[in-house]
C-alpha atoms as a PDB file:
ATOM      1  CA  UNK A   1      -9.966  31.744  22.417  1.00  0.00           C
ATOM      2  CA  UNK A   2      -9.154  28.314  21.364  1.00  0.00           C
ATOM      3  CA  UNK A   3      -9.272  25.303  23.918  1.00  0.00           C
ATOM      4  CA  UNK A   4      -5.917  22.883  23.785  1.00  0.00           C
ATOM      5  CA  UNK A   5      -8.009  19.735  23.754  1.00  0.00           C
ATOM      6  CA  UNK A   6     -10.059  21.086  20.166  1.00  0.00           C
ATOM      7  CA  UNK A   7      -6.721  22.288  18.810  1.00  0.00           C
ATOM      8  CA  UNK A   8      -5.292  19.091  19.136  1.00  0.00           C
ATOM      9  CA  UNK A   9      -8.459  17.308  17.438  1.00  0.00           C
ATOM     10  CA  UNK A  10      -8.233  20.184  14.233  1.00  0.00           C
ATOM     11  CA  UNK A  11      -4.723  19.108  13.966  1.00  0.00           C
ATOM     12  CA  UNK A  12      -5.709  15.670  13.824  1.00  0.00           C
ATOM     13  CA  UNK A  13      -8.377  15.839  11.544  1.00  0.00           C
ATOM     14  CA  UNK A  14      -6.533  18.050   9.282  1.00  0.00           C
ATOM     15  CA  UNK A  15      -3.325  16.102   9.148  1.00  0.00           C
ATOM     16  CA  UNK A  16      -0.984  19.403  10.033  1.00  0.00           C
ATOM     17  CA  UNK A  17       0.651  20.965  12.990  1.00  0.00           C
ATOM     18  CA  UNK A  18      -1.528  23.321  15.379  1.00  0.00           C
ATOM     19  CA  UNK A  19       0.391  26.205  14.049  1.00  0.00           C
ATOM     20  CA  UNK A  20      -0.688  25.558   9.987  1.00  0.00           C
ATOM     21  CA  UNK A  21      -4.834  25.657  11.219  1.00  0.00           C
ATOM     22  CA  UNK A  22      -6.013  28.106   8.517  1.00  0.00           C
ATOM     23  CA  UNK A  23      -7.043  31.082   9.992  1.00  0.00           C
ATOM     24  CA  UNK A  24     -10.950  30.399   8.749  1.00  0.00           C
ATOM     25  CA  UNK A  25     -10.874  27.516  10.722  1.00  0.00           C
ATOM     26  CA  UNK A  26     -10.226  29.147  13.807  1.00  0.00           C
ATOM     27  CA  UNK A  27     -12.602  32.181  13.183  1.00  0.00           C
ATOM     28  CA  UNK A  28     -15.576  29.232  12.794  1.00  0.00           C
ATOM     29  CA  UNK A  29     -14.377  27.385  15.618  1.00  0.00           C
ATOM     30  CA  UNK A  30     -14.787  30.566  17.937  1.00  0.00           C
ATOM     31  CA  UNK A  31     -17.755  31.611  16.790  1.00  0.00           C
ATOM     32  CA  UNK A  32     -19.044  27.740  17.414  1.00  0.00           C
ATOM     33  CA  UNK A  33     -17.452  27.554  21.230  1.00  0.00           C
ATOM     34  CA  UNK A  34     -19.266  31.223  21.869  1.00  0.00           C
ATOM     35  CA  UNK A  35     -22.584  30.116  20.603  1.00  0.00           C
ATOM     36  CA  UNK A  36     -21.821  26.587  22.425  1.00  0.00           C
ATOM     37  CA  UNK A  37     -21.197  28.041  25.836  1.00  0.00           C
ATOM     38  CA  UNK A  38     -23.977  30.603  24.953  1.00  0.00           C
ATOM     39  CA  UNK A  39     -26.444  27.848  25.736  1.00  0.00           C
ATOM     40  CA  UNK A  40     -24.628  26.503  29.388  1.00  0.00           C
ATOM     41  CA  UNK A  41     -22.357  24.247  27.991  1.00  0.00           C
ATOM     42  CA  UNK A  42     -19.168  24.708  29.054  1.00  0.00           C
ATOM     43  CA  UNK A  43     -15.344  23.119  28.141  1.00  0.00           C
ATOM     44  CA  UNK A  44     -14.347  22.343  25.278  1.00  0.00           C
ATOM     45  CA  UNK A  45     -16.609  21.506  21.810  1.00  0.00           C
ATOM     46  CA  UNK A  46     -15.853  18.273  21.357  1.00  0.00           C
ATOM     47  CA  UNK A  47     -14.775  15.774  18.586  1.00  0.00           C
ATOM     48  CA  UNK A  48     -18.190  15.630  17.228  1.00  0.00           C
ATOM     49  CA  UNK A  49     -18.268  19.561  17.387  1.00  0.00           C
ATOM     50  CA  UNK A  50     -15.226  19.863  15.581  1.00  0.00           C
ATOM     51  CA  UNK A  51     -16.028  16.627  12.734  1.00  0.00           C
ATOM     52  CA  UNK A  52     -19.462  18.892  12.411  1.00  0.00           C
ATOM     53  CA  UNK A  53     -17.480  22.253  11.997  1.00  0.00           C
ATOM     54  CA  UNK A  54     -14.983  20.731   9.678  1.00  0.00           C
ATOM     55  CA  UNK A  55     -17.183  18.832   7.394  1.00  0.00           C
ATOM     56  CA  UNK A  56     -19.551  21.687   6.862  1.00  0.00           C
ATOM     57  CA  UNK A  57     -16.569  23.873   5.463  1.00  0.00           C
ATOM     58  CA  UNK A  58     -15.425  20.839   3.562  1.00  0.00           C
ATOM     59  CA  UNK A  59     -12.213  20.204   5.428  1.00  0.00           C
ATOM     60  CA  UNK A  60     -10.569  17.019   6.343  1.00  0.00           C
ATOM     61  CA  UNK A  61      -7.325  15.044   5.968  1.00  0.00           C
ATOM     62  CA  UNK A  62      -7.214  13.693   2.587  1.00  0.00           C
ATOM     63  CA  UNK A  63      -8.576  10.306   2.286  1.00  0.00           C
ATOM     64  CA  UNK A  64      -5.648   7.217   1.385  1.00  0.00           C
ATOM     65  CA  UNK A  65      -5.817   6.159  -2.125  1.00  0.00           C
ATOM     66  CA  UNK A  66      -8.410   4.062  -3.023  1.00  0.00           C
ATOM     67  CA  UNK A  67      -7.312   0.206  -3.504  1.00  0.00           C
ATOM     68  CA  UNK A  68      -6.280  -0.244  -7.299  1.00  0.00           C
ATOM     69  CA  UNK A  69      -8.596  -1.926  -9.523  1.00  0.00           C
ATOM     70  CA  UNK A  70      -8.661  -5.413  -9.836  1.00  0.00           C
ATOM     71  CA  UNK A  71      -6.928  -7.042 -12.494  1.00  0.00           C
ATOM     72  CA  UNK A  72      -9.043  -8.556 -15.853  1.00  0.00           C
ATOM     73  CA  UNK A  73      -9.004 -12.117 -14.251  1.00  0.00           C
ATOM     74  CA  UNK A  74     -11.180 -13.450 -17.058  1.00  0.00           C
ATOM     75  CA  UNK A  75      -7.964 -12.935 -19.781  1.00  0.00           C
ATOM     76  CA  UNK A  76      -5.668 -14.696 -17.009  1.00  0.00           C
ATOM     77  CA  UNK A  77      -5.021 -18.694 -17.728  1.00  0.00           C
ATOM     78  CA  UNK A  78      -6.808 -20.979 -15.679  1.00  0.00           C
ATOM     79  CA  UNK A  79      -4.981 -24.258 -16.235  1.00  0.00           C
ATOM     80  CA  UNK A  80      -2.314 -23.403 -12.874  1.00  0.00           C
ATOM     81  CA  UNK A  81       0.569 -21.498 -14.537  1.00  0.00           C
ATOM     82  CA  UNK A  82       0.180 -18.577 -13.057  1.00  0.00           C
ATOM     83  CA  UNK A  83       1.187 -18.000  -9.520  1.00  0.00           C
ATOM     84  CA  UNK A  84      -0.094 -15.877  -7.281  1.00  0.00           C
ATOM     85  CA  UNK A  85       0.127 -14.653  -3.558  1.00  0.00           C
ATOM     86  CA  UNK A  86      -3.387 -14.261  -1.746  1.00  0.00           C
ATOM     87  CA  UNK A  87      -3.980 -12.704   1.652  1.00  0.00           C
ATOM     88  CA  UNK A  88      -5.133 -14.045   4.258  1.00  0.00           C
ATOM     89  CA  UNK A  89      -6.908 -12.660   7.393  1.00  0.00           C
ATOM     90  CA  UNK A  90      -7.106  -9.042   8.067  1.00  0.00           C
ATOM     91  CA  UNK A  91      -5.199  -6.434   9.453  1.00  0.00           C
ATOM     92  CA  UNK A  92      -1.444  -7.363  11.457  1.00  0.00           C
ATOM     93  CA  UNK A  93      -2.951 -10.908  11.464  1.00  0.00           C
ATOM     94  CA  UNK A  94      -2.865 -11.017   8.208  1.00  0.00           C
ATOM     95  CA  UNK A  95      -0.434 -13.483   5.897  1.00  0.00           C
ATOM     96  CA  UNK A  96       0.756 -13.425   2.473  1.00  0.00           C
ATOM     97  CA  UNK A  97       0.913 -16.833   0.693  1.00  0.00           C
ATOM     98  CA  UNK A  98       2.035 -18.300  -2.790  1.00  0.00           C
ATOM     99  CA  UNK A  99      -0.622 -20.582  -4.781  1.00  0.00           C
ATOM    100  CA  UNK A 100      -1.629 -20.715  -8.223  1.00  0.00           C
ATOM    101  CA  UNK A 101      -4.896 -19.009  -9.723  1.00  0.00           C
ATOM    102  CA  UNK A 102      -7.593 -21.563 -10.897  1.00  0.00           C
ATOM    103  CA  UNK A 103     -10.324 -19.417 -12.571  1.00  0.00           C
ATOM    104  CA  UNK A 104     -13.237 -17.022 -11.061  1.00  0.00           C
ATOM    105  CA  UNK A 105     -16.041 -18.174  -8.556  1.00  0.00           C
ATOM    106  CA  UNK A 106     -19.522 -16.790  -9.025  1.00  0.00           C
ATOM    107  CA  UNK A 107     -19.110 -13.073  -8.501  1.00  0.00           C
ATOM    108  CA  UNK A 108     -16.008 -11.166  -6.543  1.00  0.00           C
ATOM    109  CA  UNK A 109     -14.399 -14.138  -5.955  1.00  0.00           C
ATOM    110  CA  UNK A 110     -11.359 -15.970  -7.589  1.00  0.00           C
ATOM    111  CA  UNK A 111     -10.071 -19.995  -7.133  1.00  0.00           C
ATOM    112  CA  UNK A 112      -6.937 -20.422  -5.609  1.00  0.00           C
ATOM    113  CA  UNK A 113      -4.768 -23.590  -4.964  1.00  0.00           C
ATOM    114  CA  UNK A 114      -2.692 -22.525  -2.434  1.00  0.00           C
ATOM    115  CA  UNK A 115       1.006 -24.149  -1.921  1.00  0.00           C
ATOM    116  CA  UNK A 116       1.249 -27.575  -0.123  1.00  0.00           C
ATOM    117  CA  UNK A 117      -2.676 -27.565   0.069  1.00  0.00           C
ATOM    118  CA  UNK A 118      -4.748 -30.065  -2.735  1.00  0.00           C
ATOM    119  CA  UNK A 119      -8.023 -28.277  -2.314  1.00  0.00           C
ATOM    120  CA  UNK A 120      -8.970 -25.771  -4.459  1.00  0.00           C
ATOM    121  CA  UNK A 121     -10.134 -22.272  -2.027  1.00  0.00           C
ATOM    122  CA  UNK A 122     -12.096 -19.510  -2.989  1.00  0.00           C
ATOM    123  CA  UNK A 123     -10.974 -15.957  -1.947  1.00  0.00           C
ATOM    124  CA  UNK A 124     -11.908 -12.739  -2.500  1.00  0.00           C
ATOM    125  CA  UNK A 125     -10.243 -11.141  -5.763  1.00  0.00           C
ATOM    126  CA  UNK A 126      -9.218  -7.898  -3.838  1.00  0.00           C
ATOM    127  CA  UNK A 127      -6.631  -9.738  -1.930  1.00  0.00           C
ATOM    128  CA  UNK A 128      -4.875 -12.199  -4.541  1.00  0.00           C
ATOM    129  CA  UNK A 129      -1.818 -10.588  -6.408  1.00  0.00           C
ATOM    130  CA  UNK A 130      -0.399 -11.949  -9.953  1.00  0.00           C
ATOM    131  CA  UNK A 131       3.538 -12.526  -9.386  1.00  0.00           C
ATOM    132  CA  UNK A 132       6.008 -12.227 -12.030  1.00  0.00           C
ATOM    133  CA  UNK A 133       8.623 -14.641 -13.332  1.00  0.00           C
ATOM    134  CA  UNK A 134      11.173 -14.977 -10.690  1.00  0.00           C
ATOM    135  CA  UNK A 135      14.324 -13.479 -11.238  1.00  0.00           C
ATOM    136  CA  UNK A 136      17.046 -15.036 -13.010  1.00  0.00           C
ATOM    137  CA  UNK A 137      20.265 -15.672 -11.367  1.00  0.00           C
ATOM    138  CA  UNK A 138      23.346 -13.239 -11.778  1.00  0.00           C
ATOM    139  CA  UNK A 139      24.951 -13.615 -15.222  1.00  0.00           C
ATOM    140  CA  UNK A 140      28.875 -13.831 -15.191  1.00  0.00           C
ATOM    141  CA  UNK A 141      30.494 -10.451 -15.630  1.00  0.00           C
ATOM    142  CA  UNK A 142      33.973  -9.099 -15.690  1.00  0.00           C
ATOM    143  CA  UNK A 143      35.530  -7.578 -12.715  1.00  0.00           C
ATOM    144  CA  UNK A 144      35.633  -4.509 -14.569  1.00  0.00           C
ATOM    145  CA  UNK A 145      31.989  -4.698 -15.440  1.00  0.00           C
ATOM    146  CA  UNK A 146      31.110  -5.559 -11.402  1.00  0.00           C
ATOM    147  CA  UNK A 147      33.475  -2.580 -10.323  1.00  0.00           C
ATOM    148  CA  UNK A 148      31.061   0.361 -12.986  1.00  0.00           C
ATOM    149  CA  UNK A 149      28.038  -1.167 -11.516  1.00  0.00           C
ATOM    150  CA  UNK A 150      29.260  -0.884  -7.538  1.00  0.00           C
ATOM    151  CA  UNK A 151      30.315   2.673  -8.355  1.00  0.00           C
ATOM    152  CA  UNK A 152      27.145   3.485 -10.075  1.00  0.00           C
ATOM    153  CA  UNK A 153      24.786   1.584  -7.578  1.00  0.00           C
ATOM    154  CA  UNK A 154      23.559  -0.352 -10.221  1.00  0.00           C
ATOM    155  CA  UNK A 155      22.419  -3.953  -9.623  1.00  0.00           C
ATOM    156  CA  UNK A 156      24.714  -6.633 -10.980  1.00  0.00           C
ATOM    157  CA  UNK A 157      21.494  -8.908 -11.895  1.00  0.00           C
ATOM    158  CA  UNK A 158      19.640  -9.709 -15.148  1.00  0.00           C
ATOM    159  CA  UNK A 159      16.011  -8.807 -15.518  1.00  0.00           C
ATOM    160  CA  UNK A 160      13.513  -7.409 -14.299  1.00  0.00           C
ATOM    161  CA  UNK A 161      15.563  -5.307 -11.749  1.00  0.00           C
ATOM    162  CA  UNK A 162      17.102  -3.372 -14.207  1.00  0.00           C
ATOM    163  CA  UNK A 163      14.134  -2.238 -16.374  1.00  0.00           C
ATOM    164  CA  UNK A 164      11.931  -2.497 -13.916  1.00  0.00           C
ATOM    165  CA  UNK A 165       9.801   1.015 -13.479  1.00  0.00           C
ATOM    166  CA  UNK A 166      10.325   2.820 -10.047  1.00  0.00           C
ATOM    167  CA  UNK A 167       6.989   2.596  -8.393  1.00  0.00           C
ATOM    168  CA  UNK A 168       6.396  -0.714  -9.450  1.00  0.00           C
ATOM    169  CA  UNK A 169       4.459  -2.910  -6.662  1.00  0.00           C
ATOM    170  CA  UNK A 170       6.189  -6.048  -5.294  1.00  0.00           C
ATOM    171  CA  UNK A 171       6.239  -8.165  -2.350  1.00  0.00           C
ATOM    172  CA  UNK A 172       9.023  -8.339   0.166  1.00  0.00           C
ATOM    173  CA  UNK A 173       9.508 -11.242   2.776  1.00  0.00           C
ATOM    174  CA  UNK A 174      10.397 -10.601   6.020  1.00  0.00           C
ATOM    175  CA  UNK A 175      10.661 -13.532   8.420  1.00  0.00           C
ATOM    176  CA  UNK A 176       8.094 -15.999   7.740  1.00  0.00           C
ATOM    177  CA  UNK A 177       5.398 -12.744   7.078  1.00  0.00           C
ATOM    178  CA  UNK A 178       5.465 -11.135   3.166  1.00  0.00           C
ATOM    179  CA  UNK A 179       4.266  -7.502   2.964  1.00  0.00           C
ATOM    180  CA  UNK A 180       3.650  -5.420  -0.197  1.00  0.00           C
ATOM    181  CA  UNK A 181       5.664  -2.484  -0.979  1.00  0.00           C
ATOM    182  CA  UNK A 182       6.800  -0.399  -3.818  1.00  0.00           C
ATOM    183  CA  UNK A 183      10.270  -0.971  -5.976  1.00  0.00           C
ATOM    184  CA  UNK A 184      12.140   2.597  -5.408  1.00  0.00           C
ATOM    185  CA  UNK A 185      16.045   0.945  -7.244  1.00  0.00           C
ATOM    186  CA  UNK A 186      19.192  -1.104  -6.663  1.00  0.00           C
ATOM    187  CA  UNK A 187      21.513  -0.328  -4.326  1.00  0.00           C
ATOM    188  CA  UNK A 188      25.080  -2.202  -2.994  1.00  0.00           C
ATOM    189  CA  UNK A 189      23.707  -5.201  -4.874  1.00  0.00           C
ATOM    190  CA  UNK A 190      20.161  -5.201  -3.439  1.00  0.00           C
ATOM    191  CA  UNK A 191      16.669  -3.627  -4.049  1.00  0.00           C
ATOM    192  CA  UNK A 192      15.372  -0.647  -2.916  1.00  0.00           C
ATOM    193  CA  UNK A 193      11.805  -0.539  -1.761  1.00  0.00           C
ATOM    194  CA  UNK A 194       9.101   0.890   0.190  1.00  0.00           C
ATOM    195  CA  UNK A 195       7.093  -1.306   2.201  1.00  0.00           C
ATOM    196  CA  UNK A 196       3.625  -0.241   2.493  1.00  0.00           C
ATOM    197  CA  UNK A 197       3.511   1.539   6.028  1.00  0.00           C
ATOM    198  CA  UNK A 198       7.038   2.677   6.386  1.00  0.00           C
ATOM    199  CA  UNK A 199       8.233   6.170   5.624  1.00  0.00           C
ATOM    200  CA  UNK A 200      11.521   5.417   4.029  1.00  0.00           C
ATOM    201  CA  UNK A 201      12.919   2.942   1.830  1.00  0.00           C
ATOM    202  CA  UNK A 202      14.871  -0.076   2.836  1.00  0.00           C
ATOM    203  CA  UNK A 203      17.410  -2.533   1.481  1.00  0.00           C
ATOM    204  CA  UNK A 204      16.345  -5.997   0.714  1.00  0.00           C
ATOM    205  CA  UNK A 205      18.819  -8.737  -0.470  1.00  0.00           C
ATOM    206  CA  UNK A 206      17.084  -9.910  -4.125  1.00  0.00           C
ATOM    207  CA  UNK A 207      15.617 -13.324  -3.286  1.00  0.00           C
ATOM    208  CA  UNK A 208      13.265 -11.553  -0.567  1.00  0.00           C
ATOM    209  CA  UNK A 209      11.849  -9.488  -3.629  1.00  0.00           C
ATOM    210  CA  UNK A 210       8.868 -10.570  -5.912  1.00  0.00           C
ATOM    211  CA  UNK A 211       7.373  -8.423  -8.584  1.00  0.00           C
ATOM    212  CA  UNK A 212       4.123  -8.265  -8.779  1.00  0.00           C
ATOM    213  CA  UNK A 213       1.874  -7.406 -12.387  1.00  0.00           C
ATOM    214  CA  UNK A 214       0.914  -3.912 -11.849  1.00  0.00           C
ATOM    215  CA  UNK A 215      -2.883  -3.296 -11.735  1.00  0.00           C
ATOM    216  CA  UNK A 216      -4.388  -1.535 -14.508  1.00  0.00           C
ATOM    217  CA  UNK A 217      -4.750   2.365 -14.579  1.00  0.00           C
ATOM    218  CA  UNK A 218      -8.665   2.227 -15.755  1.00  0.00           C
ATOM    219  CA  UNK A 219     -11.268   0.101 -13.790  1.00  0.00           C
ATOM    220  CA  UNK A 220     -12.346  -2.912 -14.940  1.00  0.00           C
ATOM    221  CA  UNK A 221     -15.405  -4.986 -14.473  1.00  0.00           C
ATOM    222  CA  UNK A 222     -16.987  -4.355 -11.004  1.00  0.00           C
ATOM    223  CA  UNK A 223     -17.965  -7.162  -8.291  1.00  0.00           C
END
C-alpha cells in the first residue's frame, strides 16, 4: 500500500517519476506506514516521515554543484584595469553590473568601483566576476569566405568566439538585467549559450555576450 500524497513527496525528493521509486524504497516505506498506523496514527506519513525514511537509507536528489572557487584575487592588478561585473542583491532581485576591481578588503571581501559611481564599494568576492577583453569587431572577409562559414554555422567574428572552449562561463544581457550562462557555439552569426536556469540553449546576437575568466579547477585560499 502506498498513499498518493507520500508518492508524490518520494518523487520529489528523489528527483524521478513515481514509476522509477526503487523498489527498496517502497518496501521501507510500507513497513514505516504499518508500524505508523500501528500506533493510531492514521493517513499518510508525512514529509518529515518520508525526509526521515530517505535520509536513513542515504537517498536524496543530488545536491547542485557547489559554487566554483573563487578566483586568486591577490595575483589580479589593483590599479583599475581590470573590469569586472559584481552582483547585486539576491535572488530575482538581483542585478549584474560592470565596475573595475580595486584590491581585497579585510577578509572575503573585494573593492569594487562600480560604473558611473566615484566611491570605492566593498562586496563580497563570491559575487564579482573577472570579464574578458571585449570582442573585436568583424574582420573583412570575402563573400566566399562569409558563404563556408554560414554553411558551416561558424561565426564570422575574430576572437575569442572562435577558440573559445564550449562550457566556458559568460554573461548575457537581456533587457536592462545580465544573467550568467554557459558558451555552448556560434550559430547564424550569433552565440550559443545556456543561461543559468534554462534547459536549452538560446541565440544571442554577439554584443549581448561577455566572457568571463573561468574559475580555477582547484580551491584556492578560503574566506
Amino acid at each position: 500500500m502506498i498513499i498518493k500524497a507520500d508518492e508524490d513527496s518520494m518523487a520529489r525528493m528523489l528527483g524521478k517519476p513515481a514509476a522509477q521509486i526503487p523498489e527498496s524504497v517502497l518496501v521501507e516505506y510500507e513497513l514505516r506506514l504499518r508500524l505508523f498506523h500501528s500506533d493510531g496514527n492514521s493517513g499518510a506519513l508525512g514529509t518529515i516521515g518520508i525526509i526521515d525514511m530517505l535520509r536513513s537509507m542515504k537517498l536524496g536528489k543530488a545536491r547542485r554543484d557547489k559554487s566554483p572557487p573563487s578566483a586568486d584575487w591577490s595575483k589580479v592588478p589593483a590599479d583599475g584595469t581590470v573590469r569586472v561585473m559584481v552582483r547585486l542583491g539576491e535572488g530575482r532581485a538581483a542585478k549584474w553590473v560592470w565596475g573595475v576591481y580595486a584590491g581585497q578588503v579585510g577578509i572575503g571581501s573585494l573593492a569594487v568601483r562600480l560604473d558611473g559611481d566615484e566611491y570605492v564599494h566593498e562586496v563580497r568576492r563570491d559575487t564579482v566576476r573577472i570579464a574578458r577583453d571585449e570582442p573585436m569587431e568583424p574582420e573583412d572577409a570575402s563573400e566566399e569566405e562569409a558563404d563556408a562559414d554560414r554553411k558551416t554555422g561558424k561565426l564570422a567574428l575574430s576572437e575569442p568566439w572562435g577558440s573559445l572552449p564550449i562550457d566556458d562561463p559568460v554573461m548575457v544581457k537581456e533587457g536592462d538585467d545580465y544573467r550568467e550562462g554557459k558558451f555552448q557555439g556560434v550559430q547564424d552569426e550569433e552565440v550559443v549559450v545556456l543561461v543559468t536556469g534554462d534547459l536549452t540553449p538560446r541565440l544571442f546576437p554577439p554584443a549581448q555576450v561577455t566572457c568571463l575568466e573561468k574559475q580555477p579547477e582547484s580551491e584556492v585560499t578560503q574566506c
